[in-house]
N, C-alpha and C. Protein backbone atom coordinates (compact mmCIF):
# COMPACT_ATOMS: atom_id res chain seq x y z
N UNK A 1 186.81 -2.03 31.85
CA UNK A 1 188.09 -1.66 32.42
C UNK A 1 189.20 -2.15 31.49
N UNK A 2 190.38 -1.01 31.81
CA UNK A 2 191.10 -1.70 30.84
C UNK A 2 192.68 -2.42 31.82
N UNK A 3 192.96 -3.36 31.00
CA UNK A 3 193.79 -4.33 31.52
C UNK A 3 195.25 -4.34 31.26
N UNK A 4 195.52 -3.61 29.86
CA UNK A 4 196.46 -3.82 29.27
C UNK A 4 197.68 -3.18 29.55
N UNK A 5 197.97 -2.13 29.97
CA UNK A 5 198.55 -1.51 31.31
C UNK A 5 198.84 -2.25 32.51
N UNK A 6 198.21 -2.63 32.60
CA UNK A 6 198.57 -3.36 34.06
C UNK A 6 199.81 -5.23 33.58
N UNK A 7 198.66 -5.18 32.38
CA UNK A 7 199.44 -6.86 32.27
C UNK A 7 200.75 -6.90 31.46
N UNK A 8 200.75 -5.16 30.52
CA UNK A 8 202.01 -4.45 30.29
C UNK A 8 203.28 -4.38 31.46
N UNK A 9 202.85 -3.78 32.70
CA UNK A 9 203.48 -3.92 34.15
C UNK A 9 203.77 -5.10 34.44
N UNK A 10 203.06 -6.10 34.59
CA UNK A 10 203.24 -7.66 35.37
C UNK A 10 204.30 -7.98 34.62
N UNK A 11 204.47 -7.73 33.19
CA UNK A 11 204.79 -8.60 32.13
C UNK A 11 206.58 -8.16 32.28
N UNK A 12 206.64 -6.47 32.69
CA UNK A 12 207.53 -5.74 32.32
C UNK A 12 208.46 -6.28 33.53
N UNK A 13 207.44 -6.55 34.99
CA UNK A 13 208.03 -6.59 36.58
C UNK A 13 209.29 -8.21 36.17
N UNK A 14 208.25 -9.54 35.00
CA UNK A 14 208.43 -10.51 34.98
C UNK A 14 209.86 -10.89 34.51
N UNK A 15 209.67 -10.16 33.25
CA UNK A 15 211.05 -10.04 32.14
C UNK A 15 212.36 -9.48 33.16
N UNK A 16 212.43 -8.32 33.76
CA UNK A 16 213.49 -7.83 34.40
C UNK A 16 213.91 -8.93 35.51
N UNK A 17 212.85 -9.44 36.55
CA UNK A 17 212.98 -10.40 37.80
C UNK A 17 214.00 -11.61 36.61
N UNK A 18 213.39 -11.73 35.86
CA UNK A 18 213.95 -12.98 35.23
C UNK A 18 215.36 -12.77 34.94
N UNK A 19 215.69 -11.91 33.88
CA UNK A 19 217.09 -11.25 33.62
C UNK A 19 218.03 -11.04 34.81
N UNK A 20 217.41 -10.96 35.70
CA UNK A 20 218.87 -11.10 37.15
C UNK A 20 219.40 -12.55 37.14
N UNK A 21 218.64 -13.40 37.52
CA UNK A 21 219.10 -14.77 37.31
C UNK A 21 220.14 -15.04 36.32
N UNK A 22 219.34 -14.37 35.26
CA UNK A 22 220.02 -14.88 33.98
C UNK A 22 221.24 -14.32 33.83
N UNK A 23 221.84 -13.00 33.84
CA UNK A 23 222.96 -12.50 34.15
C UNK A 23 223.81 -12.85 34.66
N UNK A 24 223.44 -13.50 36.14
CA UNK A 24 224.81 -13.80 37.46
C UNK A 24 224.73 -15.54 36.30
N UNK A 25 224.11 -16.16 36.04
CA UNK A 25 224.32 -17.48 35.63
C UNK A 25 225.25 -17.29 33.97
N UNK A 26 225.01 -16.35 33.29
CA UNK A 26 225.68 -16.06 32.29
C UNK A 26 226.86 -15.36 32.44
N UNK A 27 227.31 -14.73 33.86
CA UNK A 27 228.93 -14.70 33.83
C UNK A 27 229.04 -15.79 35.03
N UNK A 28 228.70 -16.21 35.55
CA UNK A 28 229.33 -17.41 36.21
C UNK A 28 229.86 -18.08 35.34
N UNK A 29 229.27 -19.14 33.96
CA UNK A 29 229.66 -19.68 33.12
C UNK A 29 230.52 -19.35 31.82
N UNK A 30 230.13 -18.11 31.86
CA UNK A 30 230.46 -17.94 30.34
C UNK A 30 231.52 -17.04 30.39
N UNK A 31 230.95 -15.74 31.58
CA UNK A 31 232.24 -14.33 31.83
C UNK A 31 231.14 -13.19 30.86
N UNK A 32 231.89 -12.39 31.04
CA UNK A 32 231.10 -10.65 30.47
C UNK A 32 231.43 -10.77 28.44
N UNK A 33 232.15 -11.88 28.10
CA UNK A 33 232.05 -12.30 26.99
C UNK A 33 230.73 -12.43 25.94
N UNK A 34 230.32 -12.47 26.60
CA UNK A 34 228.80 -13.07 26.23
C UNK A 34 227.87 -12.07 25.76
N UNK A 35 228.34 -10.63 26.24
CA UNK A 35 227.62 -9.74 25.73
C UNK A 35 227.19 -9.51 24.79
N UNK A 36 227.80 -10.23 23.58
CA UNK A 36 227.07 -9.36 21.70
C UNK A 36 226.46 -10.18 21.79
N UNK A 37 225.83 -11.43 22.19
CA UNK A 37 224.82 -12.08 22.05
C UNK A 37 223.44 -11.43 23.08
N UNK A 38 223.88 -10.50 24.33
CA UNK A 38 222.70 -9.54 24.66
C UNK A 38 222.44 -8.77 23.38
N UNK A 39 223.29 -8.08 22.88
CA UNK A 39 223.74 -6.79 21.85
C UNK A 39 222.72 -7.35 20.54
N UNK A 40 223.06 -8.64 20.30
CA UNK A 40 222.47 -8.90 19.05
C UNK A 40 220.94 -9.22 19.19
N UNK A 41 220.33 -9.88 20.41
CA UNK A 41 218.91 -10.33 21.04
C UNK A 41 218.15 -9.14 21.24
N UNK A 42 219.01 -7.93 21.45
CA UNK A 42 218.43 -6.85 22.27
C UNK A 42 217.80 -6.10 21.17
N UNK A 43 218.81 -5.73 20.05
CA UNK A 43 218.99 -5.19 18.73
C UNK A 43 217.51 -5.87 18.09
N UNK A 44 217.67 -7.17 17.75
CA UNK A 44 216.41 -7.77 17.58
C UNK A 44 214.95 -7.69 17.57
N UNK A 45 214.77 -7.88 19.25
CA UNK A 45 213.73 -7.46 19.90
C UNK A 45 212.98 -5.94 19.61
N UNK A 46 213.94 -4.92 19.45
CA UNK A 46 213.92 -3.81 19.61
C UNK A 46 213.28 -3.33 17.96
N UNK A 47 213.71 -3.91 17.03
CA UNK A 47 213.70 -3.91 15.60
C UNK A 47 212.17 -4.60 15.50
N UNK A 48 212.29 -6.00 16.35
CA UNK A 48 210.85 -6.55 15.86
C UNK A 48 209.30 -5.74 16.85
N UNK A 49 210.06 -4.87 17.56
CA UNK A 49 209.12 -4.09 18.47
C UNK A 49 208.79 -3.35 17.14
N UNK A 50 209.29 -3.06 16.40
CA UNK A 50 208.97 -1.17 15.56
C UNK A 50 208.25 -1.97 14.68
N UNK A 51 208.51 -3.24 14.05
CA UNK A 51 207.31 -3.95 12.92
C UNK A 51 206.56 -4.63 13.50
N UNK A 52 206.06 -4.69 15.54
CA UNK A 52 205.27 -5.04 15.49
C UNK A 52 204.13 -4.45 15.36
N UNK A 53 203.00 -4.95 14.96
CA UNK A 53 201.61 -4.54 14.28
C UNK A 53 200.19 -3.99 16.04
N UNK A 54 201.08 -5.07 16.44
CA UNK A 54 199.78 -5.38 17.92
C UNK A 54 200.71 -4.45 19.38
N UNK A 55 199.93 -3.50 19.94
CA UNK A 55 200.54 -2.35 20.56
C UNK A 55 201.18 -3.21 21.72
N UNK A 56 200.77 -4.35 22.36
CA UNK A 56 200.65 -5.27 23.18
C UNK A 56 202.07 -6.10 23.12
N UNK A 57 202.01 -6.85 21.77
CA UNK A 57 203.53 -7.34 21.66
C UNK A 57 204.61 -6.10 21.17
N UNK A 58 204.24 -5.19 21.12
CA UNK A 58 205.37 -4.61 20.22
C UNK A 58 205.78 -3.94 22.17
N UNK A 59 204.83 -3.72 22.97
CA UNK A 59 205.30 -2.96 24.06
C UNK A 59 206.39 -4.34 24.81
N UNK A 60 205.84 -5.74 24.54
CA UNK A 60 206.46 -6.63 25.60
C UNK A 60 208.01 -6.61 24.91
N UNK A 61 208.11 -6.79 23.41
CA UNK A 61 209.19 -6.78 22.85
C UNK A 61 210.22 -5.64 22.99
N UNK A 62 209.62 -4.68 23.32
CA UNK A 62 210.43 -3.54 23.40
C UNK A 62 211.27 -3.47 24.79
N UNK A 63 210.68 -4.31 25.85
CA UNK A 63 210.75 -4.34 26.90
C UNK A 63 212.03 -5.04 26.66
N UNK A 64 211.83 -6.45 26.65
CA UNK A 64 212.65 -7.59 26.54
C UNK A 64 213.83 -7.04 25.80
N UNK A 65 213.91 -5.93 24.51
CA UNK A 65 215.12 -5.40 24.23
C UNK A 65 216.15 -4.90 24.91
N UNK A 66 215.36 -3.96 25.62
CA UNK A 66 216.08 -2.76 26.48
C UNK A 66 216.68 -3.27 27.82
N UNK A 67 215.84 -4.37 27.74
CA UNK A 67 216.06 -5.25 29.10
C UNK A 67 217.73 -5.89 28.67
N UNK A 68 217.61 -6.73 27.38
CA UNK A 68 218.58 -7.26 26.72
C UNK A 68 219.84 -6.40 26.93
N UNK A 69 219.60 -4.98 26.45
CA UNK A 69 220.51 -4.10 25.87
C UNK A 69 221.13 -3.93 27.97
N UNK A 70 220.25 -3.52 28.55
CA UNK A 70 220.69 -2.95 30.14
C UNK A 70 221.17 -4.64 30.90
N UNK A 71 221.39 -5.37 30.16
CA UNK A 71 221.87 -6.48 30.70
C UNK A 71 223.64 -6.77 30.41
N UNK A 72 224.11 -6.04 29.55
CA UNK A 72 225.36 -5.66 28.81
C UNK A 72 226.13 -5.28 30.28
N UNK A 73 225.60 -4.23 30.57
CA UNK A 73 225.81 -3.34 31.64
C UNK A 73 226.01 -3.96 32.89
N UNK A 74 224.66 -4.47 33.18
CA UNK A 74 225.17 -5.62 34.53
C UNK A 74 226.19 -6.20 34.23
N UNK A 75 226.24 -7.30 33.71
CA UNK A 75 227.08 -8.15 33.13
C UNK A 75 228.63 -7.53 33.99
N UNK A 76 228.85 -6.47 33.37
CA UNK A 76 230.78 -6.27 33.82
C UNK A 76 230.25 -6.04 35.25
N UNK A 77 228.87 -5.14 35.56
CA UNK A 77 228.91 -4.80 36.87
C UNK A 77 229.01 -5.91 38.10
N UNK A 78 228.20 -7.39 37.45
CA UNK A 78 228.00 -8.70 38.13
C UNK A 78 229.81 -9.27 38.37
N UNK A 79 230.91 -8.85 36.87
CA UNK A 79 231.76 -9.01 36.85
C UNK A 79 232.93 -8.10 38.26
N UNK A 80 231.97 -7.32 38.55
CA UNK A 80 232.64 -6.50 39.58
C UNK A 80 232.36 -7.39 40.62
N UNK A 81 231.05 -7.06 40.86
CA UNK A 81 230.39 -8.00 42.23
C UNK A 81 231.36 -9.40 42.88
N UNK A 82 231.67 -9.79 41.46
CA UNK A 82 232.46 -11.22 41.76
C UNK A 82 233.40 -11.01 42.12
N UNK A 83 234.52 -10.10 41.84
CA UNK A 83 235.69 -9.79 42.32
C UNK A 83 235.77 -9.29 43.90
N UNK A 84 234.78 -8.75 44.04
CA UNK A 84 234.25 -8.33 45.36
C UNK A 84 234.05 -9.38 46.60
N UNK A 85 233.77 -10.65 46.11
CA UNK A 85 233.52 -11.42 46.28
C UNK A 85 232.01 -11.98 47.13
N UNK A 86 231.38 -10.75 46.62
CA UNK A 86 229.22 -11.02 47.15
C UNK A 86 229.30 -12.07 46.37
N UNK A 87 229.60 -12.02 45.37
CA UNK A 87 228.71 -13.56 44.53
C UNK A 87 229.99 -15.00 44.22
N UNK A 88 230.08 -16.31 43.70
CA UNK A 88 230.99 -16.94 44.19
C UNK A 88 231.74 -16.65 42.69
N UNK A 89 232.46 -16.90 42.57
CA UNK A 89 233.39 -17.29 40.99
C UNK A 89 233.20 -18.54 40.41
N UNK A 90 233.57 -18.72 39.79
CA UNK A 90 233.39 -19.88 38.53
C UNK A 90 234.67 -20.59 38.91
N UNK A 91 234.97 -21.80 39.41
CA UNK A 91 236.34 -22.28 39.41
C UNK A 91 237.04 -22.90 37.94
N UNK A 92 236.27 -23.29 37.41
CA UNK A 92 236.31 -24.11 36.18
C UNK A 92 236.59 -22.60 34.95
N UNK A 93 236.10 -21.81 35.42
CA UNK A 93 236.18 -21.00 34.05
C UNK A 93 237.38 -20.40 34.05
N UNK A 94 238.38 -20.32 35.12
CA UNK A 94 239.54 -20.11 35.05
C UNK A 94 240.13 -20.95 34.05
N UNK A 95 240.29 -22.07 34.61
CA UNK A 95 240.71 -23.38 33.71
C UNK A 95 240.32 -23.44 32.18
N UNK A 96 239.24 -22.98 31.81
CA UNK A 96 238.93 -22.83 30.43
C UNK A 96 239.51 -21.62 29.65
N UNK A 97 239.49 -20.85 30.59
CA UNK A 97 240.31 -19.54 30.06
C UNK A 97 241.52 -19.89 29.49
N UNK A 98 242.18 -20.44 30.26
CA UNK A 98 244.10 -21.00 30.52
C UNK A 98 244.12 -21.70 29.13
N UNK A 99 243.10 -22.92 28.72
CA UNK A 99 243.10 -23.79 28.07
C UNK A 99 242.83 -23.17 26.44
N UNK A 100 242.82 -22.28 26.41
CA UNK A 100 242.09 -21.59 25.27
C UNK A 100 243.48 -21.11 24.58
């Protein structure tokens, strides 16, 4: 039987579940600023997917890109959410803003 499909799936379910977290915690702190560092990780990933050699990492890497790249996107959308006020704001990042 083959496995690799499936642990392709687990792997794919893992990376995305993870990237929500990581999003609302990366504009809580940081703001939708932060994006060319998705842009540049994503870019990356995506590049080291096409030279990878093993069908296995090049599929997880490809994942983790696109994931990277569709995290851009949340990002202003999480930036909406907050204004909305579903998720809390950053009190401090006002203050850092000001200070800048």
């Amino acid at each position: 039987m083959n496995y690799t499909g499936i642990l392709i799936g687990l792997c794919s379910f893992l990376i995305i579940g993870l990237f929500h977290p990581i999003v609302i915690k990366a504009e809580y702190y940081i703001g939708k600023k932060c994006w060319p560092a998705f842009l540049v990780l994503g870019v990356f990933c995506i590049i080291a997917a096409g030279l990878s050699k093993g069908f296995f990492t090049a599929s997880l890497l490809a994942i983790l890109g696109f994931t990277l790249l569709w995290s851009i996107q949340e990002l202003v959308d999480q930036e909406k959410r907050v204004e909305k006020g579903w998720f809390p704001a950053n009190p401090n990042k006002d203050k850092k803003a000001l200070q800048e």
